[in-house]
PDB file of N, CA and C in Angstrom:
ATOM      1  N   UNK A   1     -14.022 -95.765-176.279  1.00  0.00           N
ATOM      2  CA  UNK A   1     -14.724 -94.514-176.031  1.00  0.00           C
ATOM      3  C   UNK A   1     -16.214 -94.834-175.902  1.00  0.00           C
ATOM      4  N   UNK A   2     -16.756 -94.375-174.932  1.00  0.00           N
ATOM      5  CA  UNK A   2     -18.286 -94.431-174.710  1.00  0.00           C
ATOM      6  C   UNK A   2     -18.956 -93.288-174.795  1.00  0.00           C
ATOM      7  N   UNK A   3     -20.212 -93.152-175.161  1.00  0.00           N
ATOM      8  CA  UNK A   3     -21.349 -92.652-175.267  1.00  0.00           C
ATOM      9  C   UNK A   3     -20.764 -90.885-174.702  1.00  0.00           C
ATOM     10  N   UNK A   4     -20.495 -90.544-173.273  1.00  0.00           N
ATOM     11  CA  UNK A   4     -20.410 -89.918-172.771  1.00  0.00           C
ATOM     12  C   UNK A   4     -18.900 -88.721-173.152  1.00  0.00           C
ATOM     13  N   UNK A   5     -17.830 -90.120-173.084  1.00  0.00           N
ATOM     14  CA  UNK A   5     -16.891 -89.486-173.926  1.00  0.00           C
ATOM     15  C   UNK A   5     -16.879 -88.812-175.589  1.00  0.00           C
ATOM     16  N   UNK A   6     -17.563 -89.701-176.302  1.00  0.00           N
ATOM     17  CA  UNK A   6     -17.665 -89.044-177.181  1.00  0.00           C
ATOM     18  C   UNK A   6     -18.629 -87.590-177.375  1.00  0.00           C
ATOM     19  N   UNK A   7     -19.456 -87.647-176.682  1.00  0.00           N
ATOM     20  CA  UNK A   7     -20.349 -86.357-176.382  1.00  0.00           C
ATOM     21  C   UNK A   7     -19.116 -85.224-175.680  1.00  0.00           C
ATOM     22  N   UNK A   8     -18.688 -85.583-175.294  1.00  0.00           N
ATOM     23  CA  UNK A   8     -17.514 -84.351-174.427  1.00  0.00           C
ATOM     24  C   UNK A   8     -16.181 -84.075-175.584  1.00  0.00           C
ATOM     25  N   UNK A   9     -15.835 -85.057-176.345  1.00  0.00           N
ATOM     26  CA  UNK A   9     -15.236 -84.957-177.361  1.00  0.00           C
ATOM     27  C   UNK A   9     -15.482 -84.004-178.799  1.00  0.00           C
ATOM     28  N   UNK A  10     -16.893 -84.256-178.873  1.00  0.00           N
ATOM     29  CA  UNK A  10     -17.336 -83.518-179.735  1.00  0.00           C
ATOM     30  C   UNK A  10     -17.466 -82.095-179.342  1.00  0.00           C
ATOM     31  N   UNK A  11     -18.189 -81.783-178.229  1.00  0.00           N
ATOM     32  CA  UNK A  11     -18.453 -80.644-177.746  1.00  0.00           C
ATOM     33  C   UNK A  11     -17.210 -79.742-177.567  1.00  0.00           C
ATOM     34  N   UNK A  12     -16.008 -80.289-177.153  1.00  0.00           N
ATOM     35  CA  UNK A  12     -14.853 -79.420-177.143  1.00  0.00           C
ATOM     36  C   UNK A  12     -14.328 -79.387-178.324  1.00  0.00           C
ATOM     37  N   UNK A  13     -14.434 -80.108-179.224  1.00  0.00           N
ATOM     38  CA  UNK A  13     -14.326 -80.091-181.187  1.00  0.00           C
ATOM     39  C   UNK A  13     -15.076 -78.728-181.530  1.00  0.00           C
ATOM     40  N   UNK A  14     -16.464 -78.852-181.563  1.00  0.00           N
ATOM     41  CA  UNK A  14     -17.270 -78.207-181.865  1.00  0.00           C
ATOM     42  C   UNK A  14     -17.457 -76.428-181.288  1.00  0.00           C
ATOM     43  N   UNK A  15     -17.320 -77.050-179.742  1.00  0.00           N
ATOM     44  CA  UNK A  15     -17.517 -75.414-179.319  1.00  0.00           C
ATOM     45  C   UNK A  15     -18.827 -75.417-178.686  1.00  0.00           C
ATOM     46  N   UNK A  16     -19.760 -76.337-178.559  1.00  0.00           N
ATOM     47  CA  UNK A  16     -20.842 -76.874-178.611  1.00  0.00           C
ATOM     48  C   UNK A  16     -20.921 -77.109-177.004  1.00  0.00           C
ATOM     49  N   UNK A  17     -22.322 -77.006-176.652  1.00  0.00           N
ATOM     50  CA  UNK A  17     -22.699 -77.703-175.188  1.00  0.00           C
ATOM     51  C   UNK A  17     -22.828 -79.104-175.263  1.00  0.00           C
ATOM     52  N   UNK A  18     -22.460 -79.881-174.236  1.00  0.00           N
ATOM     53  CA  UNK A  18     -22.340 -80.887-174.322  1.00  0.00           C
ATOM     54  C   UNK A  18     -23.938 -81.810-174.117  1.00  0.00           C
ATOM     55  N   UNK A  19     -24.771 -80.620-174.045  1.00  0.00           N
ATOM     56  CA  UNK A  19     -26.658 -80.927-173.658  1.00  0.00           C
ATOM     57  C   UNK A  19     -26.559 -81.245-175.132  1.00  0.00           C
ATOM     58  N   UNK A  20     -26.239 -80.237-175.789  1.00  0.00           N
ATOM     59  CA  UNK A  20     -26.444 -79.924-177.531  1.00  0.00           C
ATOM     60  C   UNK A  20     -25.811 -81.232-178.495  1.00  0.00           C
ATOM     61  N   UNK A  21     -24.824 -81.173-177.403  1.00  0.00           N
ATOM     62  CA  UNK A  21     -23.936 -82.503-178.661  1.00  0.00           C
ATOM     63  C   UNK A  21     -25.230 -83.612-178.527  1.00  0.00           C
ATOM     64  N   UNK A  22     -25.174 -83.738-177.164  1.00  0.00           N
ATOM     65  CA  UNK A  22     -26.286 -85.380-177.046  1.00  0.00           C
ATOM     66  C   UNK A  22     -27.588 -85.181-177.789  1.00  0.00           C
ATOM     67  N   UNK A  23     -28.118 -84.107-177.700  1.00  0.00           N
ATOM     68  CA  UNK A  23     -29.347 -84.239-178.433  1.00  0.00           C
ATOM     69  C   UNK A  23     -29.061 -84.158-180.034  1.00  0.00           C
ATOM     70  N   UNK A  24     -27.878 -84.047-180.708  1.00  0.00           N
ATOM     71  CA  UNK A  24     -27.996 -84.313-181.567  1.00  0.00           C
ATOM     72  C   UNK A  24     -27.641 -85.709-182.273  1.00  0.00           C
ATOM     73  N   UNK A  25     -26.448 -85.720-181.303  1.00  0.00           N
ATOM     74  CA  UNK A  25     -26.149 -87.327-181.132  1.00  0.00           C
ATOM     75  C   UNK A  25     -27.577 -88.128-180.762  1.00  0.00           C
ATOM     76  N   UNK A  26     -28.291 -88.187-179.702  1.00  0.00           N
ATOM     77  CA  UNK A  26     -29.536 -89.306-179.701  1.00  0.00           C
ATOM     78  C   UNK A  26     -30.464 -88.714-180.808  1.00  0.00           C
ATOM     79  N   UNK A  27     -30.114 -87.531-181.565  1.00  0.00           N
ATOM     80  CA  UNK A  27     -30.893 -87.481-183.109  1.00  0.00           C
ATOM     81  C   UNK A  27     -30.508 -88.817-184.327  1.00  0.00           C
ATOM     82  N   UNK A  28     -29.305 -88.344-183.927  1.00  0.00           N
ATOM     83  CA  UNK A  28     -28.945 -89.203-185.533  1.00  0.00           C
ATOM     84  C   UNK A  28     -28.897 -90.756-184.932  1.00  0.00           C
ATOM     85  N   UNK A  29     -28.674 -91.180-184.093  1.00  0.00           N
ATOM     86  CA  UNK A  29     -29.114 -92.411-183.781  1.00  0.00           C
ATOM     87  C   UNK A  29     -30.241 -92.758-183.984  1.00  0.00           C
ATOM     88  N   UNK A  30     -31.264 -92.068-183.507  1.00  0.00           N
ATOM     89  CA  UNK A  30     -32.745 -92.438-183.788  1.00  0.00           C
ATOM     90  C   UNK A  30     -33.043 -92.631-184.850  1.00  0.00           C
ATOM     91  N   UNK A  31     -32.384 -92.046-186.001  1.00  0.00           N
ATOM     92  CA  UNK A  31     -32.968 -91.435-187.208  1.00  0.00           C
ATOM     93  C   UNK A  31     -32.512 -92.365-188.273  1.00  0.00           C
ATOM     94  N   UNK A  32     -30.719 -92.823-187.745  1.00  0.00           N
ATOM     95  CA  UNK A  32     -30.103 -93.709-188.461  1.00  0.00           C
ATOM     96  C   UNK A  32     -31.425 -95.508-188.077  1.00  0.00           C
ATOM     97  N   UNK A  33     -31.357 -95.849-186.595  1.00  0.00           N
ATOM     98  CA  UNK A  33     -32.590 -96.760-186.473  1.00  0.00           C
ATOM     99  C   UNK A  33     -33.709 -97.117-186.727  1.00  0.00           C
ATOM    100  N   UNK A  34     -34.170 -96.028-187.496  1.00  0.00           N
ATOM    101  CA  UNK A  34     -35.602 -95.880-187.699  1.00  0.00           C
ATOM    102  C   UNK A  34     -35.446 -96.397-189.282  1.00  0.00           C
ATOM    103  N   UNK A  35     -34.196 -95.528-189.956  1.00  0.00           N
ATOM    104  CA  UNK A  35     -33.938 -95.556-191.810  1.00  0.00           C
ATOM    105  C   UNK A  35     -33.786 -97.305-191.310  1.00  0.00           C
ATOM    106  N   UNK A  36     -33.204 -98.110-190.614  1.00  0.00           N
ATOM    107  CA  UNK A  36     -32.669 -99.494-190.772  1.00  0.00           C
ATOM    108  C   UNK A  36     -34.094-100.397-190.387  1.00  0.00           C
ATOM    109  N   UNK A  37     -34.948 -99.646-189.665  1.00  0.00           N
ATOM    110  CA  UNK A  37     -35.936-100.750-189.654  1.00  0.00           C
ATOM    111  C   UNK A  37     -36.875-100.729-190.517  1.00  0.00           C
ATOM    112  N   UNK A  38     -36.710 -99.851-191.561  1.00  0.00           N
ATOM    113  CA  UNK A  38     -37.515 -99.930-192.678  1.00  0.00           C
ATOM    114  C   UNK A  38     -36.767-100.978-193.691  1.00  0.00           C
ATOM    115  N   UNK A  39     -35.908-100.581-193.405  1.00  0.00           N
ATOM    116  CA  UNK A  39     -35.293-101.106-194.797  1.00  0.00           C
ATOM    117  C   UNK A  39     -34.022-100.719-195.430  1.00  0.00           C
ATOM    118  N   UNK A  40     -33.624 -99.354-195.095  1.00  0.00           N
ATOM    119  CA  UNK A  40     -33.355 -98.540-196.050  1.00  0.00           C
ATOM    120  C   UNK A  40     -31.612 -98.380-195.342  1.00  0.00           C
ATOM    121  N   UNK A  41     -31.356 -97.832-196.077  1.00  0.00           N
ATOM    122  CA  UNK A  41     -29.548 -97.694-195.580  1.00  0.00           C
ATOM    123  C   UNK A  41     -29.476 -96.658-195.503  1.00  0.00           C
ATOM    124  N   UNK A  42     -28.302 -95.811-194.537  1.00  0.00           N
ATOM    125  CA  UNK A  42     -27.531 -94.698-194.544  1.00  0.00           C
ATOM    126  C   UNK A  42     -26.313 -94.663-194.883  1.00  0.00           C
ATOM    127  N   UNK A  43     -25.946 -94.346-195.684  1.00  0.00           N
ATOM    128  CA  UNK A  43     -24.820 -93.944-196.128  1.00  0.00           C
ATOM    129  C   UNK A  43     -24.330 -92.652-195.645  1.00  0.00           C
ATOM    130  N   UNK A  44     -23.073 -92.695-195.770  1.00  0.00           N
ATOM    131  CA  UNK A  44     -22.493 -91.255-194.854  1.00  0.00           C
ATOM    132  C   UNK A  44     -21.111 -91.694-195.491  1.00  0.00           C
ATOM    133  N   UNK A  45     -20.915 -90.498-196.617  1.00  0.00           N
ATOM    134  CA  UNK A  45     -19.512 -90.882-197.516  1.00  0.00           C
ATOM    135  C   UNK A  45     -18.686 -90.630-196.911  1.00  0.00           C
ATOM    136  N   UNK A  46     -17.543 -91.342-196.945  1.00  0.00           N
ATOM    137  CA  UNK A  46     -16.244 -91.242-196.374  1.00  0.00           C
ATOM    138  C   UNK A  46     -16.268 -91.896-195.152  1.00  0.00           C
ATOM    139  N   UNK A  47     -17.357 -91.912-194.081  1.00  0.00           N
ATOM    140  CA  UNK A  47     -17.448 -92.936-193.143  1.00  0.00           C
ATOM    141  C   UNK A  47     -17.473 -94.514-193.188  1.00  0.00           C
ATOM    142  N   UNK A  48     -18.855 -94.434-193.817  1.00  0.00           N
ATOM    143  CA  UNK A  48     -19.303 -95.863-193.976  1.00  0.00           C
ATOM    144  C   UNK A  48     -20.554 -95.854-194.042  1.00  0.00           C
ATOM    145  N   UNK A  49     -21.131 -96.915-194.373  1.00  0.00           N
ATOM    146  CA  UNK A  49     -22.661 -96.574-194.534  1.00  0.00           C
ATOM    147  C   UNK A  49     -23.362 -98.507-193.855  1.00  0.00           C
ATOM    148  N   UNK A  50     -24.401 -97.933-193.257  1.00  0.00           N
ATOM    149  CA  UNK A  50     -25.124 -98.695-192.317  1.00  0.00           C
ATOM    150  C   UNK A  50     -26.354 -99.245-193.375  1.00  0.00           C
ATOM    151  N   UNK A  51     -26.087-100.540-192.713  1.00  0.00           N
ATOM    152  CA  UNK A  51     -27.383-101.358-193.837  1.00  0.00           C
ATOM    153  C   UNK A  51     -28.074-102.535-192.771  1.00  0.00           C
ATOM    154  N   UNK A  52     -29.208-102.997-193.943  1.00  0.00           N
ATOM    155  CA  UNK A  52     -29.403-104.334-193.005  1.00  0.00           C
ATOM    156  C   UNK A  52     -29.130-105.746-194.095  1.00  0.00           C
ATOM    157  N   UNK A  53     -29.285-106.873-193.279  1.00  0.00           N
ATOM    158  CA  UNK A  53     -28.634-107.390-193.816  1.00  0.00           C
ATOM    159  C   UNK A  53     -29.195-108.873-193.725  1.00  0.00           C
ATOM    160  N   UNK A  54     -29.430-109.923-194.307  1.00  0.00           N
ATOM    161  CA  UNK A  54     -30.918-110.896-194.168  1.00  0.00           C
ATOM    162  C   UNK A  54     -29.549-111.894-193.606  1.00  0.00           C
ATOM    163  N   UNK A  55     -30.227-112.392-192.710  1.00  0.00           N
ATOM    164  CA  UNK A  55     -29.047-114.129-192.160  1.00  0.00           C
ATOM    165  C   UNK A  55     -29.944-114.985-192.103  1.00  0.00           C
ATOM    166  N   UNK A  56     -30.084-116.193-193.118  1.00  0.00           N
ATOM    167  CA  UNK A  56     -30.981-117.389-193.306  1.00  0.00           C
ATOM    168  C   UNK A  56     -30.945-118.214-192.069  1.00  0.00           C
ATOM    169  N   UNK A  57     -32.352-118.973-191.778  1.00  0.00           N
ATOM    170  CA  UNK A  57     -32.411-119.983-191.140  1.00  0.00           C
ATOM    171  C   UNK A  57     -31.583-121.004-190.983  1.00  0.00           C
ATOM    172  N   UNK A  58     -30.926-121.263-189.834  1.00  0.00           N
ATOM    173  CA  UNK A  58     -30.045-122.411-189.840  1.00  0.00           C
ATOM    174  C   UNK A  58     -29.971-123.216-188.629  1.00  0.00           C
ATOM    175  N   UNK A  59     -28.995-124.451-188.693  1.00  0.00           N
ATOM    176  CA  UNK A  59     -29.280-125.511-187.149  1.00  0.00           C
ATOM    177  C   UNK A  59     -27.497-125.099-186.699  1.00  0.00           C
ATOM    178  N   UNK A  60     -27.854-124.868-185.168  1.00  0.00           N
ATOM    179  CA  UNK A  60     -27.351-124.954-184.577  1.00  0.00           C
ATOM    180  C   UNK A  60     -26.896-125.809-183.737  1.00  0.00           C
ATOM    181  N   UNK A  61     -26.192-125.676-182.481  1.00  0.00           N
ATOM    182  CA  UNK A  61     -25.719-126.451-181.527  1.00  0.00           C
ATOM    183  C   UNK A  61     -26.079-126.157-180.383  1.00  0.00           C
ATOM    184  N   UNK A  62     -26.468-126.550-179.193  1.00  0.00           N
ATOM    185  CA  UNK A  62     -26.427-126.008-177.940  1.00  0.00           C
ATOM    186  C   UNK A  62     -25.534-126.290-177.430  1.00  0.00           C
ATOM    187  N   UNK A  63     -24.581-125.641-176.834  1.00  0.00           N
ATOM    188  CA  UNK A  63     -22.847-125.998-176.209  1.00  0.00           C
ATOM    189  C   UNK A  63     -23.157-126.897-174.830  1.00  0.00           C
ATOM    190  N   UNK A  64     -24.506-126.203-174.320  1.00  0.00           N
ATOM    191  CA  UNK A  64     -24.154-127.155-172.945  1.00  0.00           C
ATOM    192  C   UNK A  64     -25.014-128.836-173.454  1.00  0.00           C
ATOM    193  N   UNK A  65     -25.057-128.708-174.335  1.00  0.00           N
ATOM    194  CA  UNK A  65     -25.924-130.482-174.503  1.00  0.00           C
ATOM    195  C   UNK A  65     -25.764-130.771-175.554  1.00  0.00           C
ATOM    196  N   UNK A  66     -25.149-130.096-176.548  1.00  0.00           N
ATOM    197  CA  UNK A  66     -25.298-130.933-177.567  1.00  0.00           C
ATOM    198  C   UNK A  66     -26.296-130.893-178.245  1.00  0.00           C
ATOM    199  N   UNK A  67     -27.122-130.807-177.906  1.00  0.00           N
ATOM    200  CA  UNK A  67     -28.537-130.766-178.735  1.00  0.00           C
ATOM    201  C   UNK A  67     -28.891-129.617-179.835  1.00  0.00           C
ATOM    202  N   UNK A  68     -29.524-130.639-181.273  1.00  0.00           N
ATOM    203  CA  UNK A  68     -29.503-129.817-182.351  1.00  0.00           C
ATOM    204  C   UNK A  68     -30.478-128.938-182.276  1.00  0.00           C
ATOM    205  N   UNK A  69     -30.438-127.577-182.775  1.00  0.00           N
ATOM    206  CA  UNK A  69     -31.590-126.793-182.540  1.00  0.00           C
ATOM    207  C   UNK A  69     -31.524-126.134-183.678  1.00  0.00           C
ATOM    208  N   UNK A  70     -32.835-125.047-183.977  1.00  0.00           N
ATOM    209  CA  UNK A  70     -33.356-124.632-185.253  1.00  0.00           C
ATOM    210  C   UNK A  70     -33.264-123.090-184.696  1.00  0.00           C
ATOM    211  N   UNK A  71     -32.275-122.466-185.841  1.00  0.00           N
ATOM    212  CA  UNK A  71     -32.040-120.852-185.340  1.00  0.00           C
ATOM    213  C   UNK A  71     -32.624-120.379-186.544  1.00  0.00           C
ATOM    214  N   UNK A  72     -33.754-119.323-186.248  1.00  0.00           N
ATOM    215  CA  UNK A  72     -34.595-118.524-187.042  1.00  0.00           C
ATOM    216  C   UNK A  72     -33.704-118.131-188.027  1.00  0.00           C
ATOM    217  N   UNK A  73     -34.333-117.321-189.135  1.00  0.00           N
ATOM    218  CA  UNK A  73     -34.243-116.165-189.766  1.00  0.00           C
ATOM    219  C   UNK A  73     -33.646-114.800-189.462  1.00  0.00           C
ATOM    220  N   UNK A  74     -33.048-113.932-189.610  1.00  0.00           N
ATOM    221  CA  UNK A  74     -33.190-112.583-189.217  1.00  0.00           C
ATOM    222  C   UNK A  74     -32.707-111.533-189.645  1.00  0.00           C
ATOM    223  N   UNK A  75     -32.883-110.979-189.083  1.00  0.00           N
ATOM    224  CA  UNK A  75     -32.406-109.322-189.878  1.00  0.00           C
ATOM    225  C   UNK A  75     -31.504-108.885-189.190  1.00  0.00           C
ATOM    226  N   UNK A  76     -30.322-108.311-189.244  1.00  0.00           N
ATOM    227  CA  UNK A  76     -28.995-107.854-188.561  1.00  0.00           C
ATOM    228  C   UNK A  76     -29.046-106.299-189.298  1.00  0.00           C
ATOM    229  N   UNK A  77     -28.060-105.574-188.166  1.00  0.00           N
ATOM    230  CA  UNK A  77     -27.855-104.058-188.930  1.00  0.00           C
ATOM    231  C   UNK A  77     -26.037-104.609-189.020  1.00  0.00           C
ATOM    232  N   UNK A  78     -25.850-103.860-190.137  1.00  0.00           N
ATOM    233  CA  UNK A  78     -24.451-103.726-190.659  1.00  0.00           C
ATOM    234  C   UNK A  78     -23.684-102.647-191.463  1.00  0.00           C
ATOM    235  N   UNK A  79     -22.853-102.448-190.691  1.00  0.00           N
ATOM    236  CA  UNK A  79     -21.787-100.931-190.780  1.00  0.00           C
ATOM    237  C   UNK A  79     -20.302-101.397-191.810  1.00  0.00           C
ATOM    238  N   UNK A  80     -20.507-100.984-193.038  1.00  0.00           N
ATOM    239  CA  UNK A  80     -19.445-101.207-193.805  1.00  0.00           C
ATOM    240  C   UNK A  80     -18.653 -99.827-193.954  1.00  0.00           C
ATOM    241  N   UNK A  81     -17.386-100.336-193.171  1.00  0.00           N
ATOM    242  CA  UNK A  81     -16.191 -98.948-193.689  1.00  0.00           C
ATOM    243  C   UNK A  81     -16.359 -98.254-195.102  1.00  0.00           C
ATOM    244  N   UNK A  82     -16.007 -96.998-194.679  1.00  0.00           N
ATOM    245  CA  UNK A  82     -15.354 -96.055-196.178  1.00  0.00           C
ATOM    246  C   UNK A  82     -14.512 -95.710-195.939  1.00  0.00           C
ATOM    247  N   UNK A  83     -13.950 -95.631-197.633  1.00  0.00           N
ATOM    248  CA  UNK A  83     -12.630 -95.290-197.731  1.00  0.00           C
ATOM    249  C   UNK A  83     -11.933 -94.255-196.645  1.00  0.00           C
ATOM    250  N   UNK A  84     -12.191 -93.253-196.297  1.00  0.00           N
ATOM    251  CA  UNK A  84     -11.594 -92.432-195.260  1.00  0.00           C
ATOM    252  C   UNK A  84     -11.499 -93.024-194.518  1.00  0.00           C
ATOM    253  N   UNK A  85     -12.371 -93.300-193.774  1.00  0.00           N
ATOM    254  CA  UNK A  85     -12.234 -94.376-192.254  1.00  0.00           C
ATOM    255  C   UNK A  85     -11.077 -95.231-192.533  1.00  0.00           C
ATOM    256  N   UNK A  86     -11.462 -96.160-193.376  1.00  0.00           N
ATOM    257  CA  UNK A  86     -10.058 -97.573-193.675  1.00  0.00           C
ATOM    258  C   UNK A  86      -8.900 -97.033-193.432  1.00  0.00           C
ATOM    259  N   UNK A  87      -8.644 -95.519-194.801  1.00  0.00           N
ATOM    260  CA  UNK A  87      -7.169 -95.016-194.374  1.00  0.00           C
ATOM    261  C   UNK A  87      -6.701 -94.546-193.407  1.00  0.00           C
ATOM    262  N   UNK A  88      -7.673 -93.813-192.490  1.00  0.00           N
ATOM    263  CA  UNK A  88      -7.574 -93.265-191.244  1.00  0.00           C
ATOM    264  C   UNK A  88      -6.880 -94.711-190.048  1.00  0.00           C
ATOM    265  N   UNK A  89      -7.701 -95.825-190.287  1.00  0.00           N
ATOM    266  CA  UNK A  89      -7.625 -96.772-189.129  1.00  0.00           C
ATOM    267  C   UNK A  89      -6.001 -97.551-189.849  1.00  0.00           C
ATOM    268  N   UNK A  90      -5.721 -97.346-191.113  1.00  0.00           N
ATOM    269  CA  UNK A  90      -4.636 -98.514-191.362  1.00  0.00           C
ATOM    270  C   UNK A  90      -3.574 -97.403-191.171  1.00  0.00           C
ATOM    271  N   UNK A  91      -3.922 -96.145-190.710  1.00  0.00           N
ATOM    272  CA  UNK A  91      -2.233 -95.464-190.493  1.00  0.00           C
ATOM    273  C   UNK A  91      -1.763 -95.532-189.330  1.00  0.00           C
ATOM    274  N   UNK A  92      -2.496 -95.755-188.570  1.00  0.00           N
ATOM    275  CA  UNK A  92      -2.090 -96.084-186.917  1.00  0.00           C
ATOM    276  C   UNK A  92      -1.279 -97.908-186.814  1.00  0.00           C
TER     277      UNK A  92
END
């Protein structure tokens, strides 16, 4: 499901215009991106909750040569299931 589908999904859920779904949808995206580049997590019970997450400096490989290389530091965003979700996805 993409971007678009889910906006049309919701909107016939909801009852909602589908202008309305997106702007609230590119709300909580923004809002969820903004809480992660601070720092900070969202949680959203029963979903899952979005964090960030530190990945240390390490050496790599380059596949086409072989050659050892030095992969930074960084910061990753990361989405850990909740319980609802899990049971929802392991009944299918």
């Amino acid at each position: 499901m993409n971007k678009a589908e889910l906006v049309e999904a919701i909107a016939k859920k909801t009852g909602g215009t589908k202008a309305a779904v997106e702007g609230t949808l590119d709300a909580l995206m923004d809002t969820v991106t903004l809480a992660l580049g601070k720092g900070d997590s969202v949680a959203l019970i029963g979903f899952g909750t979005f964090s960030v997450s530190k990945r240390a400096a390490r050496k790599g490989r380059n596949p086409a040569t072989g050659a050892e290389i030095k992969i930074p530091a960084s910061k990753v965003a990361k989405f850990s299931a909740g319980a609802k979700l899990k049971k929802a996805v392991n009944k299918r």
